[in-house]
N, C-alpha and C. Protein backbone atom coordinates (compact mmCIF):
# COMPACT_ATOMS: atom_id res chain seq x y z
N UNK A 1 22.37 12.43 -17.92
CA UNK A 1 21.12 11.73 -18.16
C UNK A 1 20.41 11.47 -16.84
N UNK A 2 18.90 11.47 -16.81
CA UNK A 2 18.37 11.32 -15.78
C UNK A 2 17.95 10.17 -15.04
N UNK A 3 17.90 9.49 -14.09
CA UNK A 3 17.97 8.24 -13.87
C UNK A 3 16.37 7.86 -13.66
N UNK A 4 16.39 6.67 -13.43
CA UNK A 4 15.13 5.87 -13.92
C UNK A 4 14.62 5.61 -12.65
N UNK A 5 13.18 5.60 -12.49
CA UNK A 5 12.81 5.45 -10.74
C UNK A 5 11.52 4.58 -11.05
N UNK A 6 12.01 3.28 -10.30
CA UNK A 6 10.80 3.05 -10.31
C UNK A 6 9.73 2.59 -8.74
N UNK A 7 8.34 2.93 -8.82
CA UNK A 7 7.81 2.64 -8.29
C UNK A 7 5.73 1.92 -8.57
N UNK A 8 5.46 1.79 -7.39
CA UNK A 8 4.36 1.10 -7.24
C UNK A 8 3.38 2.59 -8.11
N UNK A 9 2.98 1.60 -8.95
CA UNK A 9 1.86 2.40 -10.23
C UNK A 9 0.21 3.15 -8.81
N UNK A 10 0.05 4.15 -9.58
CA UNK A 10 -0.85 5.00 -8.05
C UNK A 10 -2.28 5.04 -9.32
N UNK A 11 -3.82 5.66 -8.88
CA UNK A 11 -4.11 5.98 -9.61
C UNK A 11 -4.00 7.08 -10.74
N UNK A 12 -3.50 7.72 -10.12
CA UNK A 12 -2.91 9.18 -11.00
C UNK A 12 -2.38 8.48 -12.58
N UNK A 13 -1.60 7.44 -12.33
CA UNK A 13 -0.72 7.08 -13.65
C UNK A 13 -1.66 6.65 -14.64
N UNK A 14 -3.15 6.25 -14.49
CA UNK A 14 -4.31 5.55 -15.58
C UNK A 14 -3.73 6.82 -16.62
N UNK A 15 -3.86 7.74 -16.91
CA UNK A 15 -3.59 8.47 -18.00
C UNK A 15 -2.66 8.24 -18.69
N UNK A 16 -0.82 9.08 -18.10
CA UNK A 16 0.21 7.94 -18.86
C UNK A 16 0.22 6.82 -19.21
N UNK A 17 -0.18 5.70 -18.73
CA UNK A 17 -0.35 4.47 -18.88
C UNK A 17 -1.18 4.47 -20.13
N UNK A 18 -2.58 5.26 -20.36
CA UNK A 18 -3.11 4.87 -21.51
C UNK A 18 -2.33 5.41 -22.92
N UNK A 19 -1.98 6.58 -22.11
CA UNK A 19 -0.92 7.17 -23.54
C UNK A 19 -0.13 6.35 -24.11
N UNK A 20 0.66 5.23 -23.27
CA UNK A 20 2.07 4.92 -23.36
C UNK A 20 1.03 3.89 -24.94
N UNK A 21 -0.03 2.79 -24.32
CA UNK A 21 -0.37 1.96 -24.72
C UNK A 21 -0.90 2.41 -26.24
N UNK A 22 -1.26 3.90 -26.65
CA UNK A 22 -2.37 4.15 -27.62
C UNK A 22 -1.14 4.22 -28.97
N UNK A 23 0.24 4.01 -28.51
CA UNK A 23 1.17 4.34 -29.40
C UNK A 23 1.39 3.21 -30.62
N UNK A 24 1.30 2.92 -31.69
CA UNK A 24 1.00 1.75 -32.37
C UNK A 24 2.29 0.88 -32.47
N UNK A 25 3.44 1.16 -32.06
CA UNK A 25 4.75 1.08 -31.70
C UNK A 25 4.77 -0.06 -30.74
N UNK A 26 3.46 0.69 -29.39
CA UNK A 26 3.91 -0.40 -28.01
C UNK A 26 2.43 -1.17 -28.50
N UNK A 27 1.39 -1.09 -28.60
CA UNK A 27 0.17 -2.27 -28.57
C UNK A 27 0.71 -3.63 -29.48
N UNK A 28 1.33 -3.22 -30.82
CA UNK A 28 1.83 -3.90 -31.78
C UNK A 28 2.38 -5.07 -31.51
N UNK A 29 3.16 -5.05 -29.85
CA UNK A 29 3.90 -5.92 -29.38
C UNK A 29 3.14 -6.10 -28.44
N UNK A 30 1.51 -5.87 -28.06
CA UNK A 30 1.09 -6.69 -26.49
C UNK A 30 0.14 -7.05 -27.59
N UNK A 31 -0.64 -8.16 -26.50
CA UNK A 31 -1.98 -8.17 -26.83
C UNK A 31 -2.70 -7.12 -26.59
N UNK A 32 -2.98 -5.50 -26.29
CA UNK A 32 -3.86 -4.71 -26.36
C UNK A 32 -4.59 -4.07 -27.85
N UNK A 33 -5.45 -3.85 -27.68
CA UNK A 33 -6.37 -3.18 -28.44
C UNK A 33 -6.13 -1.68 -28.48
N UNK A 34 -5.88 -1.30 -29.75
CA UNK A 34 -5.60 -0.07 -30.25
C UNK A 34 -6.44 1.31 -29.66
N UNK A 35 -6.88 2.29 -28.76
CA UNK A 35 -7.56 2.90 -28.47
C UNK A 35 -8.04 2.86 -27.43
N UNK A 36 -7.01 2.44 -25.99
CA UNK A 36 -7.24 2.07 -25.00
C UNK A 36 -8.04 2.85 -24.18
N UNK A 37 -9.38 2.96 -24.00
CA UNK A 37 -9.95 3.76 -22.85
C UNK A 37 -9.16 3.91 -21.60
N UNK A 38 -10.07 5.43 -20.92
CA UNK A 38 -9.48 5.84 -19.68
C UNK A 38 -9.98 4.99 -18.85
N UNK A 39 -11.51 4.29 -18.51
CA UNK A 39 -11.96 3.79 -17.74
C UNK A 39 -11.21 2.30 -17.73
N UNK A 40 -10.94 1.59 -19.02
CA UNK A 40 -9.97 0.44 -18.79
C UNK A 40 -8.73 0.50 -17.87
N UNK A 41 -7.98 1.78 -18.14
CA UNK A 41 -6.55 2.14 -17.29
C UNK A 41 -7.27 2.06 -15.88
N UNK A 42 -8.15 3.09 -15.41
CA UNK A 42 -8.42 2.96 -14.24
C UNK A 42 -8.54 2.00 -13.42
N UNK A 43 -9.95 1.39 -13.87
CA UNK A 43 -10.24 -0.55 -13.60
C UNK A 43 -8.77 -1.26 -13.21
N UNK A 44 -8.14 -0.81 -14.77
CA UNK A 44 -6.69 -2.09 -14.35
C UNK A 44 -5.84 -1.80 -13.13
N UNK A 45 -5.96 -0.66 -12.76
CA UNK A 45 -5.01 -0.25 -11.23
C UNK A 45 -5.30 -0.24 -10.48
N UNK A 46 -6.54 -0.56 -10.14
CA UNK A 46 -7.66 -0.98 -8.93
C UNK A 46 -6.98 -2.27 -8.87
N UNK A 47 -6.70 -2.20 -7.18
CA UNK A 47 -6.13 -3.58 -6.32
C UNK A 47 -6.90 -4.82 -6.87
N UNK A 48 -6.03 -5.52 -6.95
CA UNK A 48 -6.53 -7.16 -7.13
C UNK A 48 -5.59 -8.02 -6.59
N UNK A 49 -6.03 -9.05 -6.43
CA UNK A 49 -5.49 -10.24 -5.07
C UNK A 49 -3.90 -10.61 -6.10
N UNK A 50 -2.67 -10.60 -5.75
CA UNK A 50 -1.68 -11.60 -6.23
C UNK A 50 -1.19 -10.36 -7.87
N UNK A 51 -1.31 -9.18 -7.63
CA UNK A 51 -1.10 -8.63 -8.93
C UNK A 51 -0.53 -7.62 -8.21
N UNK A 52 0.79 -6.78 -8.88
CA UNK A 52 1.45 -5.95 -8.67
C UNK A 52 1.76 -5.01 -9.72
N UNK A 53 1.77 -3.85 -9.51
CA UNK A 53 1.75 -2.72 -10.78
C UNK A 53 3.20 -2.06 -11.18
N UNK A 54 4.09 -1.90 -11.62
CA UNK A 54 5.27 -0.81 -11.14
C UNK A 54 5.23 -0.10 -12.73
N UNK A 55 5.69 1.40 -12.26
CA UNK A 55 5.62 2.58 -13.20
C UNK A 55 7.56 2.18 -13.04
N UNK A 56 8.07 2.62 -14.61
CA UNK A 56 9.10 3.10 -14.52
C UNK A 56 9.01 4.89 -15.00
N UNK A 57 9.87 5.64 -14.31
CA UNK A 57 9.77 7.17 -14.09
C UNK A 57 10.93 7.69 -14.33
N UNK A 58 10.85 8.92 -15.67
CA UNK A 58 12.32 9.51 -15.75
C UNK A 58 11.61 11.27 -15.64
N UNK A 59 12.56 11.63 -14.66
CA UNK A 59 12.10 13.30 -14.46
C UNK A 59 10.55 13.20 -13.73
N UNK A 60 9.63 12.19 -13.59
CA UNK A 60 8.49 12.30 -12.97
C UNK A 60 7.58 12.15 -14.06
N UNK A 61 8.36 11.33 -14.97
CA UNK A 61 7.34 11.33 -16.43
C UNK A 61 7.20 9.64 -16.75
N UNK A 62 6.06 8.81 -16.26
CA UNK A 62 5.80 7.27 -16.52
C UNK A 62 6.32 7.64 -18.04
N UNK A 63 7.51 6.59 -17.98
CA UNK A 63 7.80 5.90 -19.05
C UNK A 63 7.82 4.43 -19.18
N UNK A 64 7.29 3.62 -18.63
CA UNK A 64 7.45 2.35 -18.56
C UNK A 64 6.20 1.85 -17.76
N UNK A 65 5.87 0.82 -17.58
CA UNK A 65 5.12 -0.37 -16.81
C UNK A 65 5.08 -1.86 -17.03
N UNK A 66 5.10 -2.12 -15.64
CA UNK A 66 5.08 -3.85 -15.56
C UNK A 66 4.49 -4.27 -14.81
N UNK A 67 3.68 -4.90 -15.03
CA UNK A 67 2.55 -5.18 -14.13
C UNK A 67 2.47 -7.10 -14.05
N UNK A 68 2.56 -7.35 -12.36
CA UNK A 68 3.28 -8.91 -12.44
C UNK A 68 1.99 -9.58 -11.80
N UNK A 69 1.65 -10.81 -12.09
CA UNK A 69 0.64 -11.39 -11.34
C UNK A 69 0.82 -12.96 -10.90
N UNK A 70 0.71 -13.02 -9.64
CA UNK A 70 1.40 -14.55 -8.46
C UNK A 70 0.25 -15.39 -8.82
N UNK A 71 0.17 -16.31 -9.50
CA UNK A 71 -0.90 -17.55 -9.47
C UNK A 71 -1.71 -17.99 -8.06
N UNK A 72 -2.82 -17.31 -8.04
CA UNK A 72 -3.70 -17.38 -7.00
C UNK A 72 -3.93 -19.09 -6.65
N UNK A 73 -3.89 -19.78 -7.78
CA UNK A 73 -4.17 -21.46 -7.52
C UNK A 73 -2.74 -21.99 -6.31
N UNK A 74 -3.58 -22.38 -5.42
CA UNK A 74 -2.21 -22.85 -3.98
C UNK A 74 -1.50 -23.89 -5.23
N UNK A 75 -1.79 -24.55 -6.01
CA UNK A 75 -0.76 -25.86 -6.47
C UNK A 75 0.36 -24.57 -7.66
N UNK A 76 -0.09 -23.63 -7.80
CA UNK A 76 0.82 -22.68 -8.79
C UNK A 76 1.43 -21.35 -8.00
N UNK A 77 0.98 -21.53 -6.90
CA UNK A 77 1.59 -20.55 -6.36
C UNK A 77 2.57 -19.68 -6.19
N UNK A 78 3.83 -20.60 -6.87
CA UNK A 78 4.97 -20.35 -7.31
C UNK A 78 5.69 -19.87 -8.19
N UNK A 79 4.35 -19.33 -9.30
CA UNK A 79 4.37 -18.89 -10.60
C UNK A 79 3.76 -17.54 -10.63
N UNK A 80 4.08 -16.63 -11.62
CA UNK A 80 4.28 -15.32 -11.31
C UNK A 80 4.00 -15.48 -13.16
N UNK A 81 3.37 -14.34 -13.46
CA UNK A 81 3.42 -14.06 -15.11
C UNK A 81 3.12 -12.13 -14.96
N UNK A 82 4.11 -11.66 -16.05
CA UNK A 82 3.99 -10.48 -16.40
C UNK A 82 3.88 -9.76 -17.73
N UNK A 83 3.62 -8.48 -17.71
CA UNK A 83 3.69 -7.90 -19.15
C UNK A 83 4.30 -6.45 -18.24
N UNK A 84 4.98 -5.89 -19.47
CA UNK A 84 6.01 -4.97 -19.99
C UNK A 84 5.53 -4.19 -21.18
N UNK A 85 5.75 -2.98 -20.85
CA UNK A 85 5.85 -1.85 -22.04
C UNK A 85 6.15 -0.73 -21.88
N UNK A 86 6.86 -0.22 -23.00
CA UNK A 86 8.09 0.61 -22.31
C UNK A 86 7.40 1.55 -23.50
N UNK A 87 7.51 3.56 -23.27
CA UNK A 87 6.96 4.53 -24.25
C UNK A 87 7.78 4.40 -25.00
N UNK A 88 7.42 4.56 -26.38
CA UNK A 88 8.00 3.80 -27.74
C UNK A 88 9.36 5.29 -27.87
N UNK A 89 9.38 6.36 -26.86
CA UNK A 89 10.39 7.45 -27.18
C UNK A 89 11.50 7.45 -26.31
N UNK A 90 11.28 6.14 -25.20
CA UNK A 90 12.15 5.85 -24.68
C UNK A 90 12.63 4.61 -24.68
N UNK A 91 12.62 3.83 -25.54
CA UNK A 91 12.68 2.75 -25.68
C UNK A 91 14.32 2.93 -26.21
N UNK A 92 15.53 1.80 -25.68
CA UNK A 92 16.67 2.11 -25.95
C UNK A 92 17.48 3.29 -24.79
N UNK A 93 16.69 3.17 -23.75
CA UNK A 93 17.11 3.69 -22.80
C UNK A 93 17.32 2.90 -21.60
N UNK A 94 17.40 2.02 -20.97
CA UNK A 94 17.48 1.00 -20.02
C UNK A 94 16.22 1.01 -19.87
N UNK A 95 14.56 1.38 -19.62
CA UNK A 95 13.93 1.27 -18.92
C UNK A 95 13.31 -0.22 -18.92
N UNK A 96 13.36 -0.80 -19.82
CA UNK A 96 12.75 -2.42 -19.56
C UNK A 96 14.18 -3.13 -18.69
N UNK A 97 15.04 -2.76 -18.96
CA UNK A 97 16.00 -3.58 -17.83
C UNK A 97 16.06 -3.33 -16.81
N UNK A 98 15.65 -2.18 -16.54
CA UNK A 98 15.11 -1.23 -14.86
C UNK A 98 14.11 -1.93 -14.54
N UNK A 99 12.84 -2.29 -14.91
CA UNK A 99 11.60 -2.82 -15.09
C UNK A 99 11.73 -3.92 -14.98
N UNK A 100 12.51 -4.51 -15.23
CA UNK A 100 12.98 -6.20 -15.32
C UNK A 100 13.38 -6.33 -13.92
N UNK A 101 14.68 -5.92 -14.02
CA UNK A 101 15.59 -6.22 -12.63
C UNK A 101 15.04 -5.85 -11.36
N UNK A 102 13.97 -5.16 -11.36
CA UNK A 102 13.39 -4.75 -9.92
C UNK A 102 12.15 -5.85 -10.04
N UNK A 103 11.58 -6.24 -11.45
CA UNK A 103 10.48 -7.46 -11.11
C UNK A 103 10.66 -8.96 -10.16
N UNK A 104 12.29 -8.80 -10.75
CA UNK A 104 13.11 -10.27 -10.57
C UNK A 104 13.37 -10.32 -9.55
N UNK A 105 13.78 -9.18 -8.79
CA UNK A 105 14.37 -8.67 -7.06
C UNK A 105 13.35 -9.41 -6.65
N UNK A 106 11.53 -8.76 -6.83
CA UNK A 106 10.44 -8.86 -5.99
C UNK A 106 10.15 -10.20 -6.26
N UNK A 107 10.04 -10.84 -7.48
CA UNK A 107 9.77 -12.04 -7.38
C UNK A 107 10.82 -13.02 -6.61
N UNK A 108 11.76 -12.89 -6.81
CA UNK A 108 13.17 -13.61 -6.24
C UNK A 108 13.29 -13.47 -4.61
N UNK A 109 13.21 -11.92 -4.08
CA UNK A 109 13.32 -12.24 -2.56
C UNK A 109 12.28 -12.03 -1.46
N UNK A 110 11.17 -11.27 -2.82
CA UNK A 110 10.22 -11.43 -1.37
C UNK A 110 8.44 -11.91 -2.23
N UNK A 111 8.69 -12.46 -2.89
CA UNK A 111 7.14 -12.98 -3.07
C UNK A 111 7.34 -14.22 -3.19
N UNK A 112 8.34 -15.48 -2.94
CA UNK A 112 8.71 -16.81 -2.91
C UNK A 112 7.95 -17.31 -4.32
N UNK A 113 8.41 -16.47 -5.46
CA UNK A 113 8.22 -17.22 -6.83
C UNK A 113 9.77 -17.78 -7.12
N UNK A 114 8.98 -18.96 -8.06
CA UNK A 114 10.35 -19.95 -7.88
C UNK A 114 10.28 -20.12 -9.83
N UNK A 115 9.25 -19.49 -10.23
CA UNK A 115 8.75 -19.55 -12.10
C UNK A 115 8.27 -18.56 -12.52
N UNK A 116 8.70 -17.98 -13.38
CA UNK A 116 8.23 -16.57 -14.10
C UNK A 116 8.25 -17.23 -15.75
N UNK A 117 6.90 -17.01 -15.78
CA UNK A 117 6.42 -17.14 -17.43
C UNK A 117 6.35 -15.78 -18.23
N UNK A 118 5.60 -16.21 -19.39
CA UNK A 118 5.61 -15.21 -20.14
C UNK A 118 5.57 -15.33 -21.73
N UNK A 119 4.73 -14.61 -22.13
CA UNK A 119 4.63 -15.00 -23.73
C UNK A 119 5.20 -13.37 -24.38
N UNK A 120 5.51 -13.95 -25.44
CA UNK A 120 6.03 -12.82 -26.38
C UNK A 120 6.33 -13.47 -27.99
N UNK A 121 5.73 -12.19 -28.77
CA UNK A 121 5.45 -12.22 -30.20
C UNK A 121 7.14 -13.06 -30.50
N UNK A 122 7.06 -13.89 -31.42
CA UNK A 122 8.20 -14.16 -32.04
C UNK A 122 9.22 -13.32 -32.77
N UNK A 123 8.72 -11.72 -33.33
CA UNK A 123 9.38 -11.49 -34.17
C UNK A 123 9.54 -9.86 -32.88
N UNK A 124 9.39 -10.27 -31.63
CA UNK A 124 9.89 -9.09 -30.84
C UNK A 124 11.65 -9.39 -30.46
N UNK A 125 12.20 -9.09 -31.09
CA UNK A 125 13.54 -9.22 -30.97
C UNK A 125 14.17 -8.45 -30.30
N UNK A 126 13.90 -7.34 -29.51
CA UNK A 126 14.27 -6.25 -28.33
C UNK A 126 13.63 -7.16 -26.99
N UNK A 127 12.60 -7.34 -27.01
CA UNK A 127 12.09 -8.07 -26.29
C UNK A 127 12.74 -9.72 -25.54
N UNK A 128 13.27 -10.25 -27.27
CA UNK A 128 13.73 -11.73 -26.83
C UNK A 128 14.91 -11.34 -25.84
N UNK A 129 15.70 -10.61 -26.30
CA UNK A 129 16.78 -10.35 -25.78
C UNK A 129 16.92 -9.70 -24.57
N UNK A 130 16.11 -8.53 -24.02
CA UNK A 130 15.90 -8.26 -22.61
C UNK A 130 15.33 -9.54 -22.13
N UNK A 131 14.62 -10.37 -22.35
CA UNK A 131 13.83 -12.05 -21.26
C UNK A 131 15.19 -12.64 -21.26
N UNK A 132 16.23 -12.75 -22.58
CA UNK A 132 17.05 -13.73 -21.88
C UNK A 132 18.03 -13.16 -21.33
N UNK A 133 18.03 -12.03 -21.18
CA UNK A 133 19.48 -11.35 -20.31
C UNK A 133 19.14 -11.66 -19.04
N UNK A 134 17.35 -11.70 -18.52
CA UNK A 134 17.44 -12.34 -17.24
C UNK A 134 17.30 -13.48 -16.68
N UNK A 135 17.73 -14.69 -17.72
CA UNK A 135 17.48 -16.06 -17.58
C UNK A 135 16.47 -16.73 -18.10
N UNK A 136 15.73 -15.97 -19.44
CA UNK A 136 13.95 -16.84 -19.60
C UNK A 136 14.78 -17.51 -20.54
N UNK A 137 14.24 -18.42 -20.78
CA UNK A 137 14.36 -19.69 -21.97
C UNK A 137 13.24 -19.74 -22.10
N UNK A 138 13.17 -20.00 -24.08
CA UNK A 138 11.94 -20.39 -24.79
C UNK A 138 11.58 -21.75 -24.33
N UNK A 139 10.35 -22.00 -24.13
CA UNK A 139 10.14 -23.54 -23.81
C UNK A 139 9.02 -24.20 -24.71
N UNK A 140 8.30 -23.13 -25.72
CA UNK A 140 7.72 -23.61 -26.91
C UNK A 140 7.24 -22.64 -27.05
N UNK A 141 6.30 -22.96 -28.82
CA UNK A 141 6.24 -21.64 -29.54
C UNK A 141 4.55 -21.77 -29.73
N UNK A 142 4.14 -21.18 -29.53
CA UNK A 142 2.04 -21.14 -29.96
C UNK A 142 2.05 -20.56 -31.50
N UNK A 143 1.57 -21.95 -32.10
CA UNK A 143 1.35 -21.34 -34.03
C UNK A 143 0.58 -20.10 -34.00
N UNK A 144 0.03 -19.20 -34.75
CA UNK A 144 -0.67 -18.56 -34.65
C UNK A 144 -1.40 -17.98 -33.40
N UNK A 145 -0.93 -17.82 -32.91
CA UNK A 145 -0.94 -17.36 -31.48
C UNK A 145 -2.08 -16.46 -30.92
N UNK A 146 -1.87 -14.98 -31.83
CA UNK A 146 -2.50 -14.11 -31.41
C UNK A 146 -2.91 -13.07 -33.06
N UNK A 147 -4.22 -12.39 -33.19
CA UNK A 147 -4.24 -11.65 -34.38
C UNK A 147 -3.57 -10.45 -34.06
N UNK A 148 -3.15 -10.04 -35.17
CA UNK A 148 -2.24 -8.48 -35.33
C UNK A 148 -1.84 -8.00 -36.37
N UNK A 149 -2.81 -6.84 -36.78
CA UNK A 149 -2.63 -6.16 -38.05
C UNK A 149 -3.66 -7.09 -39.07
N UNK A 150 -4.31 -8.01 -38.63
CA UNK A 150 -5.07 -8.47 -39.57
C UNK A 150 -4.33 -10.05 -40.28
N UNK A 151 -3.06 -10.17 -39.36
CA UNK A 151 -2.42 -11.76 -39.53
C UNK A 151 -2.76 -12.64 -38.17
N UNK A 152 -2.12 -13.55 -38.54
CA UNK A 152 -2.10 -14.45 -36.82
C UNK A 152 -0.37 -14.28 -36.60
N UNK A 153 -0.04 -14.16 -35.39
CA UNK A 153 1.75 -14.22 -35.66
C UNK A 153 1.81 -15.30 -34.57
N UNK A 154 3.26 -16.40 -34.56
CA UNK A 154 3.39 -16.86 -33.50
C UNK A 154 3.69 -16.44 -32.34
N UNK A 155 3.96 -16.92 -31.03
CA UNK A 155 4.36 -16.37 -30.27
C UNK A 155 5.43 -17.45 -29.24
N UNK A 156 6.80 -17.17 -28.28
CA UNK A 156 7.17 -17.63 -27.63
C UNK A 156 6.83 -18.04 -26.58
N UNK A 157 6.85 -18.88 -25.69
CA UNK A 157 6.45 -19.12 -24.61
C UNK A 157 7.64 -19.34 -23.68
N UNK A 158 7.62 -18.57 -22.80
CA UNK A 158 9.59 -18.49 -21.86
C UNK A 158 9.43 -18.49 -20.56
N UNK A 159 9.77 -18.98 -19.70
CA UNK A 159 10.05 -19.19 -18.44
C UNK A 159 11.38 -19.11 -18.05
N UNK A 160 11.61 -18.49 -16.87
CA UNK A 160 12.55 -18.38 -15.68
C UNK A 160 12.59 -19.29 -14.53
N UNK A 161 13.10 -19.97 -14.30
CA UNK A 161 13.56 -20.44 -13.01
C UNK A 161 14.51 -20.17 -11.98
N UNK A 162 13.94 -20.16 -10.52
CA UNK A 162 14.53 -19.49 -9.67
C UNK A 162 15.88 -20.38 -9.74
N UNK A 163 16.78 -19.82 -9.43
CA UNK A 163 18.16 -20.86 -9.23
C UNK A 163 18.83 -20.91 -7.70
């Protein structure tokens, strides 16, 4: 099996990236909108202050992304929030724990985050379980949270603390 590489998302990846997202598999579980334009992918990989991009890569083929962002406010500075999504054909392959464990490295030894948030659908149960393998605890739940499919679903609200 081929191993998982990850690195800093380039512009080249706006394409994979929109593919990964147009799959009804992975939007289902973000907040994105079904039919993701190219010009959105682009925009989103254009540098911005306190935001970091990473592709996960098997054979040279984006299968994954996580894209982390450091709370620009000096009193939150310490707080870090991300999103995750992994191509729905590789999913069950380590790549969100690859994706994870290299977020946690960067937040942990070199961006002095001391809190990693994060929301996720209630009924993502692949999901709950990769956040708490790396220490998130639920810390409350948002009723109706977000629309999807034409319902409202709840959602978790989980944080990490540095230890």
């Amino acid at each position: 099996m081929s191993s998982i590489v990850i690195r800093h998302a380039e512009a080249r990846d706006a394409e994979p990236l929109r593919h990964i997202t147009t799959h009804p598999e992975v939007y289902h579980d973000t907040l994105q909108l079904p039919h993701p334009s190219m010009e959105m992918w682009q925009e989103r990989l254009k540098p911005q202050p306190g935001r970091r991009h990473l592709v996960a890569c098997i054979d040279d083929v984006v299968v994954g992304h996580l894209v982390v962002d450091v709370e620009q406010n000096p009193r939150r500075s310490h707080v870090a929030t991300f999103g995750i999504s992994v191509a729905h054909e590789f999913r069950g392959r380590s790549v969100g724990t690859t994706l994870m464990r290299e977020m946690v490295n960067l937040c942990d030894n070199w961006l002095r985050i001391e809190r990693i948030e994060l929301t996720v659908f209630v009924d993502n149960a692949s999901a709950l379980a990769l956040y708490r393998k790396f220490g998130f605890e639920t810390e409350g739940i948002g009723k109706q949270f977000a629309l999807r499919n034409g319902e409202y679903i709840d959602a978790c609200f989980m944080a990490r603390i540095k230890q």
